[in-house]
PDB file of N, CA and C in Angstrom:
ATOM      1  N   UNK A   1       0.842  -1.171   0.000  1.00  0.00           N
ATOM      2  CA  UNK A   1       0.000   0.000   0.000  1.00  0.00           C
ATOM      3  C   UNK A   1       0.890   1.237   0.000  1.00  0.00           C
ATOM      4  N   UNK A   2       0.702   2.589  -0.953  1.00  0.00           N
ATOM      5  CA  UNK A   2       1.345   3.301  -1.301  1.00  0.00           C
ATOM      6  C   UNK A   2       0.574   4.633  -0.192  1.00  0.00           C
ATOM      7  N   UNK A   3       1.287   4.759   0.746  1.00  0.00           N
ATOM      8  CA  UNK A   3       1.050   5.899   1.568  1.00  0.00           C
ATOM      9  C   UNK A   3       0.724   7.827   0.784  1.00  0.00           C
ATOM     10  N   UNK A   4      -0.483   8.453   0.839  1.00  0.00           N
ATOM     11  CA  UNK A   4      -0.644   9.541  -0.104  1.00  0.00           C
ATOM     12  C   UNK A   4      -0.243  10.595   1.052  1.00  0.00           C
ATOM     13  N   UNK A   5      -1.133  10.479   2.514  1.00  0.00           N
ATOM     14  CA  UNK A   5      -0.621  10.677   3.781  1.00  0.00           C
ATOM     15  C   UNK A   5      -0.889  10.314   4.955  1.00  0.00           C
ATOM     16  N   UNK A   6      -0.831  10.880   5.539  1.00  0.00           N
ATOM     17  CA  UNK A   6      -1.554  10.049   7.044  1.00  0.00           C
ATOM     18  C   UNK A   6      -2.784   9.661   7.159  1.00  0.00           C
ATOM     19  N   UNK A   7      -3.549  10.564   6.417  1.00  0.00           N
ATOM     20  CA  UNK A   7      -5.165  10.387   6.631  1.00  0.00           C
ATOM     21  C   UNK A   7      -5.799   9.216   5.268  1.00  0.00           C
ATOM     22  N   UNK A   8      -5.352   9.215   4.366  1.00  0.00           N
ATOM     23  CA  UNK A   8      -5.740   8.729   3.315  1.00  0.00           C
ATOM     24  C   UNK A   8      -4.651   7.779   2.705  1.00  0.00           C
ATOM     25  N   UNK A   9      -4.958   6.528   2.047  1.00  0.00           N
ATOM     26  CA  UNK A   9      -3.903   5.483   1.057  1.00  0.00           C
ATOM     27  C   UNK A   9      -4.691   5.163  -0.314  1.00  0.00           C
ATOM     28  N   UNK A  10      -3.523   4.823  -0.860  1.00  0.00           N
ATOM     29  CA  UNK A  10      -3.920   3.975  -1.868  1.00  0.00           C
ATOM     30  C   UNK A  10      -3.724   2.760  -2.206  1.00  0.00           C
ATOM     31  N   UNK A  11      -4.508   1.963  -2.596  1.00  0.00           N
ATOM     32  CA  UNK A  11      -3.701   0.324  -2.646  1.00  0.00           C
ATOM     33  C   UNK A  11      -4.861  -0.104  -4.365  1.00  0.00           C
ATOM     34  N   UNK A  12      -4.198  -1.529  -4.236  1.00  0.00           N
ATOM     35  CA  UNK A  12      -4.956  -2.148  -5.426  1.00  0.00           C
ATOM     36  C   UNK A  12      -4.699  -3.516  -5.214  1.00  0.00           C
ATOM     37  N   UNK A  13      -5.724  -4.602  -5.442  1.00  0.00           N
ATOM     38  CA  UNK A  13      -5.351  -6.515  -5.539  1.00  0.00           C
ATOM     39  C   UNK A  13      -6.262  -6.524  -6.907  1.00  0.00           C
ATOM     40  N   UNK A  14      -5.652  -7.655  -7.394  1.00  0.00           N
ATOM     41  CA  UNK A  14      -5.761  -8.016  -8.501  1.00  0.00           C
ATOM     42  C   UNK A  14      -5.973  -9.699  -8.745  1.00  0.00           C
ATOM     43  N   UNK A  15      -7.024  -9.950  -8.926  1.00  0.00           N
ATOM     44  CA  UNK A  15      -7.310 -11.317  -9.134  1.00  0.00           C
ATOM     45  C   UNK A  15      -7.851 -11.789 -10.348  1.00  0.00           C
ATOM     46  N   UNK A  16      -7.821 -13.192 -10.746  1.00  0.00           N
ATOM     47  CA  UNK A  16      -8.354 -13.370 -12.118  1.00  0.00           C
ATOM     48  C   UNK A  16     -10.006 -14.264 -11.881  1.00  0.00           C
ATOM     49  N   UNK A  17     -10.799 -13.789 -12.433  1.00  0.00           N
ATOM     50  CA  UNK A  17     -11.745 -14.567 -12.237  1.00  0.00           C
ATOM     51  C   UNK A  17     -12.019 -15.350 -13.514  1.00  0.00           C
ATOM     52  N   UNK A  18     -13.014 -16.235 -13.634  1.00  0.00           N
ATOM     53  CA  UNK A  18     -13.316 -17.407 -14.585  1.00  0.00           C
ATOM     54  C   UNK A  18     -14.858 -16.461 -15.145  1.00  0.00           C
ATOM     55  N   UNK A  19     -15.241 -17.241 -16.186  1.00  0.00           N
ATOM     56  CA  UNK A  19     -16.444 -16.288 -16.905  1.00  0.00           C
ATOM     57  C   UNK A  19     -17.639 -16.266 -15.880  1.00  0.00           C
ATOM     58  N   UNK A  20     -18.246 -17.128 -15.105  1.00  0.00           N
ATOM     59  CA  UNK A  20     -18.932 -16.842 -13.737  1.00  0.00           C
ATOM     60  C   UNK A  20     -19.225 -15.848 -13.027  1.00  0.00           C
ATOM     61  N   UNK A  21     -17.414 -15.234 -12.748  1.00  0.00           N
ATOM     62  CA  UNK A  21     -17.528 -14.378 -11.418  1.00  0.00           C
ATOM     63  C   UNK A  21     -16.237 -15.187 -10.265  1.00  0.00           C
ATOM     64  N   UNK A  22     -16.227 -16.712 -10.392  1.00  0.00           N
ATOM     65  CA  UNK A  22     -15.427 -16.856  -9.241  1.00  0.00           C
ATOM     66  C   UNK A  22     -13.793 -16.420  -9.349  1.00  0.00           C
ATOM     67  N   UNK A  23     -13.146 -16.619  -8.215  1.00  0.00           N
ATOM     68  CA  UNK A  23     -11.821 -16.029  -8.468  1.00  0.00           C
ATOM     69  C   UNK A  23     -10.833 -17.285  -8.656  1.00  0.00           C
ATOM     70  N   UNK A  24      -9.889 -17.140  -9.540  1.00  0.00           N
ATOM     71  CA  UNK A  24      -9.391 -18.783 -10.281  1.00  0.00           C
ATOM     72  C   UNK A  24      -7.767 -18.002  -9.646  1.00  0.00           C
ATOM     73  N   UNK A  25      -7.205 -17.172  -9.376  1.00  0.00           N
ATOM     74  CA  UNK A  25      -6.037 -17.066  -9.384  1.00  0.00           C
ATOM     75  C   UNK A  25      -6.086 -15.281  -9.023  1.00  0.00           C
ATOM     76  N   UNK A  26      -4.821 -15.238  -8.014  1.00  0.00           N
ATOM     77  CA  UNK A  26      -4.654 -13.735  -7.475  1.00  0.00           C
ATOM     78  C   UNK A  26      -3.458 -14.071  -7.307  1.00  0.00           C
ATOM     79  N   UNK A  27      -2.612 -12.907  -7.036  1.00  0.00           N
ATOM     80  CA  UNK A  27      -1.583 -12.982  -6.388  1.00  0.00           C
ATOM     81  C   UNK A  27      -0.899 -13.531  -5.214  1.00  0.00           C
ATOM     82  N   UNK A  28      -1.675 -13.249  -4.256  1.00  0.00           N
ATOM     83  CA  UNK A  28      -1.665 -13.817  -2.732  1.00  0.00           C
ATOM     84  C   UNK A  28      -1.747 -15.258  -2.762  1.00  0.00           C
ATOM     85  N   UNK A  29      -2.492 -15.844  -3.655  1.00  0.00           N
ATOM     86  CA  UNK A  29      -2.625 -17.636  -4.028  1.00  0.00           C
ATOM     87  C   UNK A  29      -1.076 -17.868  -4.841  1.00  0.00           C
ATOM     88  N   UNK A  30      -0.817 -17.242  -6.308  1.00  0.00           N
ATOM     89  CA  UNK A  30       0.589 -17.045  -6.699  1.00  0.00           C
ATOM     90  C   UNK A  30       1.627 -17.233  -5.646  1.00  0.00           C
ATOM     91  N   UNK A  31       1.769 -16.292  -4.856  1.00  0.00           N
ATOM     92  CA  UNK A  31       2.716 -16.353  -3.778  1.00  0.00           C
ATOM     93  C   UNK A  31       2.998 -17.276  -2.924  1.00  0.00           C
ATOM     94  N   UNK A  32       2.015 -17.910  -2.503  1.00  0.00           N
ATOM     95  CA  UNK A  32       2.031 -19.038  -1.691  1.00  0.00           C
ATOM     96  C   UNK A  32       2.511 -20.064  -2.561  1.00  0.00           C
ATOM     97  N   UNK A  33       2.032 -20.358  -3.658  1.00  0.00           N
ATOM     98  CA  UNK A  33       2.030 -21.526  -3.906  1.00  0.00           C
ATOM     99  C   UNK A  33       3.886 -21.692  -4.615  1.00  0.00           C
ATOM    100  N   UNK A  34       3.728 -20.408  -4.913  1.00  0.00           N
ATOM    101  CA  UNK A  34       5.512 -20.313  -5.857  1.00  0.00           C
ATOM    102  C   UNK A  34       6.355 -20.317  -4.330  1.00  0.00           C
ATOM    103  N   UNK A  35       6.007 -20.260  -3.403  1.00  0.00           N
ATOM    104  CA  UNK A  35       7.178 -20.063  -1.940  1.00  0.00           C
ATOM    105  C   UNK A  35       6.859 -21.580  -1.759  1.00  0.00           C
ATOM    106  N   UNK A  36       5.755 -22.083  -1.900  1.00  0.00           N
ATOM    107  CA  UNK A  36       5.853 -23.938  -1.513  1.00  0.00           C
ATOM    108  C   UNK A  36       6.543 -24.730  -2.419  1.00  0.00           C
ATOM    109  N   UNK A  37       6.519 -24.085  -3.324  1.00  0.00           N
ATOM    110  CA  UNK A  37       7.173 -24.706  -4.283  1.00  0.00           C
ATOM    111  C   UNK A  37       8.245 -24.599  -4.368  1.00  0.00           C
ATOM    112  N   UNK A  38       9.146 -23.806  -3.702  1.00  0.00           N
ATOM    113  CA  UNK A  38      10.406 -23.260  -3.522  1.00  0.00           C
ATOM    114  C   UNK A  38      11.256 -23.528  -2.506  1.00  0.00           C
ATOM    115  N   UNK A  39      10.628 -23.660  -1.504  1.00  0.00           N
ATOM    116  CA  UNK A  39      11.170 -24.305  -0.024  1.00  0.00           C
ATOM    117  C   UNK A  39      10.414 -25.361   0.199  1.00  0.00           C
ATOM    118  N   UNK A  40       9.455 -25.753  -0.524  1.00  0.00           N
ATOM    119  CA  UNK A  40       9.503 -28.141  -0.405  1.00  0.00           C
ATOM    120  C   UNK A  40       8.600 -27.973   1.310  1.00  0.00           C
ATOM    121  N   UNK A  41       8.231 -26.900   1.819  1.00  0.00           N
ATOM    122  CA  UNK A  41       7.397 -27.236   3.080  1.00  0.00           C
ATOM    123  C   UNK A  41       6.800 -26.128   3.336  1.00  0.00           C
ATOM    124  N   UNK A  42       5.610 -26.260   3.956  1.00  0.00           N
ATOM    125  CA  UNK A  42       4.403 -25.386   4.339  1.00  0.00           C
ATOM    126  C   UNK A  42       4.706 -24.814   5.229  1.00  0.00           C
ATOM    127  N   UNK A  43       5.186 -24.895   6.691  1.00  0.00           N
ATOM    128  CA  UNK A  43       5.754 -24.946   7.782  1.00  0.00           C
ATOM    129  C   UNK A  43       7.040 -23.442   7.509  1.00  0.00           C
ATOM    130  N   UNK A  44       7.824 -23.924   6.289  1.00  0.00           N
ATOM    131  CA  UNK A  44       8.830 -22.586   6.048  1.00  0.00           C
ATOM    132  C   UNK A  44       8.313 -21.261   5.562  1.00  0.00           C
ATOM    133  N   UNK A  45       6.978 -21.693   4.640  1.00  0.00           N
ATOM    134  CA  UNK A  45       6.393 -21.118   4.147  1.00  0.00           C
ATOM    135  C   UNK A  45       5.466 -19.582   5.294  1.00  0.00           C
ATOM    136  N   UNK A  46       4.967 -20.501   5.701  1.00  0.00           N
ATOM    137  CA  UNK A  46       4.347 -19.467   7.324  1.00  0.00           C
ATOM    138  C   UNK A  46       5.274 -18.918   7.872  1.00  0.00           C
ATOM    139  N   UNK A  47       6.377 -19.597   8.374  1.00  0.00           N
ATOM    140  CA  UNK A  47       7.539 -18.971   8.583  1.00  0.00           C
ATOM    141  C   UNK A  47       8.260 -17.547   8.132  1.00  0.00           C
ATOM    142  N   UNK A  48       8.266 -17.905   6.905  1.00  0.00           N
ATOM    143  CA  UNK A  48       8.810 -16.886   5.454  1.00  0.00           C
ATOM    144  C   UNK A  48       7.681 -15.661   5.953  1.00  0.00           C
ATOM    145  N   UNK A  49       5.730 -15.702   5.571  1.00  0.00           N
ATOM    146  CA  UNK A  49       4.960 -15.169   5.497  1.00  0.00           C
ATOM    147  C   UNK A  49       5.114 -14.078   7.050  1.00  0.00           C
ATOM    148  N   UNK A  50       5.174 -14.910   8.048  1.00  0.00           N
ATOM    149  CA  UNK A  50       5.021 -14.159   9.377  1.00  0.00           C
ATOM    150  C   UNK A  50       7.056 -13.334   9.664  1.00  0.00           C
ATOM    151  N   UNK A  51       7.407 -13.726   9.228  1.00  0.00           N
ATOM    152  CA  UNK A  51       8.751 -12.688   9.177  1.00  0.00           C
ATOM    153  C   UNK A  51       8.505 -11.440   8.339  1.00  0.00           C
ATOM    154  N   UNK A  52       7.679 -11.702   6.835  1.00  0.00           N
ATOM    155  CA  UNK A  52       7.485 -10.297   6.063  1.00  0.00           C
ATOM    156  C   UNK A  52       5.951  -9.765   6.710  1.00  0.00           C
ATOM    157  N   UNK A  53       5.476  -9.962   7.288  1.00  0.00           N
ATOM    158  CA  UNK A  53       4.019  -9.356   7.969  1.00  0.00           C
ATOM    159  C   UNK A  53       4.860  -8.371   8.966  1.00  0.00           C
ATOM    160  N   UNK A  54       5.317  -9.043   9.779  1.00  0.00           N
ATOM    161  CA  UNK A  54       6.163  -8.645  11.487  1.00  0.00           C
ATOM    162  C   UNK A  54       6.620  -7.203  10.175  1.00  0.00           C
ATOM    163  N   UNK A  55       7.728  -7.295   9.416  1.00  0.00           N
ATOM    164  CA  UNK A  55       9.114  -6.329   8.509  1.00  0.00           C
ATOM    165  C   UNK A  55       8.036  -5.266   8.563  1.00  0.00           C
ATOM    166  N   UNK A  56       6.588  -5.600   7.441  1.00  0.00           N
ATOM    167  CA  UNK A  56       5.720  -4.682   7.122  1.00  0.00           C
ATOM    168  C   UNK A  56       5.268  -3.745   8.189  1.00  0.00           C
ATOM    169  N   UNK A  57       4.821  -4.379   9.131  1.00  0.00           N
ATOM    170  CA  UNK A  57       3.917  -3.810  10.545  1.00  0.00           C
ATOM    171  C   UNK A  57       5.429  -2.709  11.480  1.00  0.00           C
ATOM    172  N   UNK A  58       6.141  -3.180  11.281  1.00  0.00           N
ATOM    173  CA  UNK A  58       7.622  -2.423  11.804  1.00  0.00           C
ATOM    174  C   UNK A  58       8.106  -0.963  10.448  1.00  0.00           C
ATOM    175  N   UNK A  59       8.082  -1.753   9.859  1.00  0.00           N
ATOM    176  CA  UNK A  59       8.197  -0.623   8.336  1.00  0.00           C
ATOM    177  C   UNK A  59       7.147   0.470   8.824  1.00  0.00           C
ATOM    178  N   UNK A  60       5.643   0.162   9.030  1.00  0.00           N
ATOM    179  CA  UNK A  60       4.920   0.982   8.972  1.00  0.00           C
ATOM    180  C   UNK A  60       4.988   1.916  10.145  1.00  0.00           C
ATOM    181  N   UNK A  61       5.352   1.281  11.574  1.00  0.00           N
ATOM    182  CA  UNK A  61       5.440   1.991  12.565  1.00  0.00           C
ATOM    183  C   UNK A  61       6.618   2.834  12.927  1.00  0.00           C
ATOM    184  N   UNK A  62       7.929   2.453  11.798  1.00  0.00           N
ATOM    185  CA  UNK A  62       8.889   3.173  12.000  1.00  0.00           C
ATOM    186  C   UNK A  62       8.419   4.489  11.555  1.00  0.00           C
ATOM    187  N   UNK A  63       7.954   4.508   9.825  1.00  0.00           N
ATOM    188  CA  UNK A  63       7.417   5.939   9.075  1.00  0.00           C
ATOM    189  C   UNK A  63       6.558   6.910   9.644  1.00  0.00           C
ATOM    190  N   UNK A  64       5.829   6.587  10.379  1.00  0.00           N
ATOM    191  CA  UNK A  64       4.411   7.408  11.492  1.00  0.00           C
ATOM    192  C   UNK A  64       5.365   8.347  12.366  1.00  0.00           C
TER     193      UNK A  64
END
């Protein structure tokens, strides 16, 4: 999410849906599945995920 300023952001997700409506593929599914596929376990994977959440949530509280 691209900070405009304190009071207001901007962001965007992007998913693909099928002719229906449902959602067949996003990024956030991408990601996971290319990091399982990359480190061979689920377990590293959460791992990986909750180290860049923690970076983000610290990133954000350093800038404020």
């Amino acid at each position: 999410m691209n900070k405009v300023n304190k009071q207001s952001a901007v962001g965007t997700k992007i998913w693909i849906e099928d002719m229906d409506g449902n959602v067949v593929f996003g990024l956030g599914r991408y990601w996971i599945l290319d990091m399982i596929n990359r480190l061979k376990r689920l377990q590293a994977v959460v791992e990986v995920a909750s180290d860049e959440v923690y970076d983000r949530l610290m990133s954000d509280q350093l800038s404020q």
